[in-house]
Protein backbone atom coordinates (compact mmCIF):
# COMPACT_ATOMS: atom_id res chain seq x y z
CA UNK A 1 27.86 5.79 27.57
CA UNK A 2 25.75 2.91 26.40
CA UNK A 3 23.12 3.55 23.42
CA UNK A 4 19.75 3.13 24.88
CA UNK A 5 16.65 1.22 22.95
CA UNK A 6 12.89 2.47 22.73
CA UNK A 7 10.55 0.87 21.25
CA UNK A 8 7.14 3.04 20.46
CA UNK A 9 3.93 1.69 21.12
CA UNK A 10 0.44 3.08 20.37
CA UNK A 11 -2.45 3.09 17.46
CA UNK A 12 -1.38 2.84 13.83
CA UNK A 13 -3.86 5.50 13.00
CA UNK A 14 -0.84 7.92 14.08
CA UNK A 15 2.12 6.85 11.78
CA UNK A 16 3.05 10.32 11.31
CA UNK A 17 3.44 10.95 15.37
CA UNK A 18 5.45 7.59 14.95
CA UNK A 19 7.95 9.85 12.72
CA UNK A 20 8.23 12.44 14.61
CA UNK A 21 9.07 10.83 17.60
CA UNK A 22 10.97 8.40 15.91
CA UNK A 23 13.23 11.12 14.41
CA UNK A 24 13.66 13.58 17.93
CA UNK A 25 14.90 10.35 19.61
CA UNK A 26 17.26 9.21 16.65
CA UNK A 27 18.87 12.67 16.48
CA UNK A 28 19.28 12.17 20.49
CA UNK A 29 21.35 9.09 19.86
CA UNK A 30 18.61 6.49 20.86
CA UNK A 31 18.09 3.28 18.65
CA UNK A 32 14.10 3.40 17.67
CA UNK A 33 11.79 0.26 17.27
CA UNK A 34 8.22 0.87 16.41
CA UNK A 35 5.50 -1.10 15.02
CA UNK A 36 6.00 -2.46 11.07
CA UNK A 37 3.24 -0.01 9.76
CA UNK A 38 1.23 -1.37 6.27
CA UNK A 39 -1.11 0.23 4.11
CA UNK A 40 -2.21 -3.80 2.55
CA UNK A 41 -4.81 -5.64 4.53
CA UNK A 42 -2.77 -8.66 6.47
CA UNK A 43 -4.06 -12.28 6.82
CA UNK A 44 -4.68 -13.16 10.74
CA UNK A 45 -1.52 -15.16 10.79
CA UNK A 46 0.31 -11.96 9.30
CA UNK A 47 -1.17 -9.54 12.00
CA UNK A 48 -0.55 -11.93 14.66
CA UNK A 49 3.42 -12.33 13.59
CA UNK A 50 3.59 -8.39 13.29
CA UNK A 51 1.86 -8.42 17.09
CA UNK A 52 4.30 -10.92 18.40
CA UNK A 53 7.64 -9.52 16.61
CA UNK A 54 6.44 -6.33 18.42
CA UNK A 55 6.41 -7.91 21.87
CA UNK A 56 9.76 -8.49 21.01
CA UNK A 57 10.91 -5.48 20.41
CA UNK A 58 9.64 -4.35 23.56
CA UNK A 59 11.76 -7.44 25.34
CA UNK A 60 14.91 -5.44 23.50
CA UNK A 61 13.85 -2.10 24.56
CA UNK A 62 15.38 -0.50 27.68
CA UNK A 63 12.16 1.53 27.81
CA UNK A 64 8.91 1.84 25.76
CA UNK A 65 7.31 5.44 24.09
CA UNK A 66 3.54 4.91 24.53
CA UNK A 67 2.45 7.46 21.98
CA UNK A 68 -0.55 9.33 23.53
CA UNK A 69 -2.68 11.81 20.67
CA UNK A 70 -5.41 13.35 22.31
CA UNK A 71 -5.95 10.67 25.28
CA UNK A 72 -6.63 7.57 23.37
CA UNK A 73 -4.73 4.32 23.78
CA UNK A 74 -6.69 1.37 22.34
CA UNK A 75 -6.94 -2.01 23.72
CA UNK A 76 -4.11 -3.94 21.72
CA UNK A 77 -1.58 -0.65 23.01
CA UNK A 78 -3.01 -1.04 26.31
CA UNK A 79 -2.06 -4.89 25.90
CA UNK A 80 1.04 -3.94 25.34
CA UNK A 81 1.80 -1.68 28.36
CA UNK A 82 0.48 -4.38 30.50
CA UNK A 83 2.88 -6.62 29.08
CA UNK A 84 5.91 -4.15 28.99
CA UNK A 85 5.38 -3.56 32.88
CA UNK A 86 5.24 -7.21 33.18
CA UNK A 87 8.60 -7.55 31.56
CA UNK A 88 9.88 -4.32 34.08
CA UNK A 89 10.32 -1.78 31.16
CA UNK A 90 10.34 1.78 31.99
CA UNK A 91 7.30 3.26 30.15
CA UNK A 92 7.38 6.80 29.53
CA UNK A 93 4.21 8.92 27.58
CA UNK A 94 4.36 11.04 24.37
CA UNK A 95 1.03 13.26 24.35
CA UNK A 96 0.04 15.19 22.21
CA UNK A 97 -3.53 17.38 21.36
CA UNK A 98 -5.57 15.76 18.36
CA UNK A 99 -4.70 19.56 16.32
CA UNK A 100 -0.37 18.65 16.99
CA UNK A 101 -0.25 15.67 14.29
């Protein structure tokens, strides 16, 4: 059976969804990318090499986790479903109420 690869996208306001989700798939057997997650403020050029490393994971992913918390999915995640559908990737939803994380 081959290992399949996920990559999570969706706002960094929800880092601890990121974990949780990140951990249920891992103990699944499924091989986890998410978005590099920083608590220092980042030069342009540094958030635009974190945004374009990220595309990349998606190009490696078999599938992408668009991590849903109570409905919202801002622009740049939005950005990046368009661009995951453009590259044919399965996209799947993780919802969950604003009171669950």
């Amino acid at each position: 059976m081959a290992v399949k690869i996920v990559t999570l996208c969706g706002s960094r306001k929800y880092a601890a969804v990121f974990e949780t989700v990140e951990l249920a798939l891992s103990k699944q057997g499924v091989i986890v990318l998410k978005l590099a997650f920083s608590d220092e403020v980042l030069t342009p050029i540094e958030l635009q090499n974190l945004r374009q490393t990220h595309l990349k994971k998606i190009d490696l992913a078999d599938e992408v986790v668009v991590i849903n918390v109570a409905g919202y999915i801002g622009e740049r995640t939005r950005q990046e479903i368009g661009y995951a559908q453009r590259q044919h990737k399965r996209i799947r939803y993780y919802a969950v109420t604003e009171n669950e994380h």
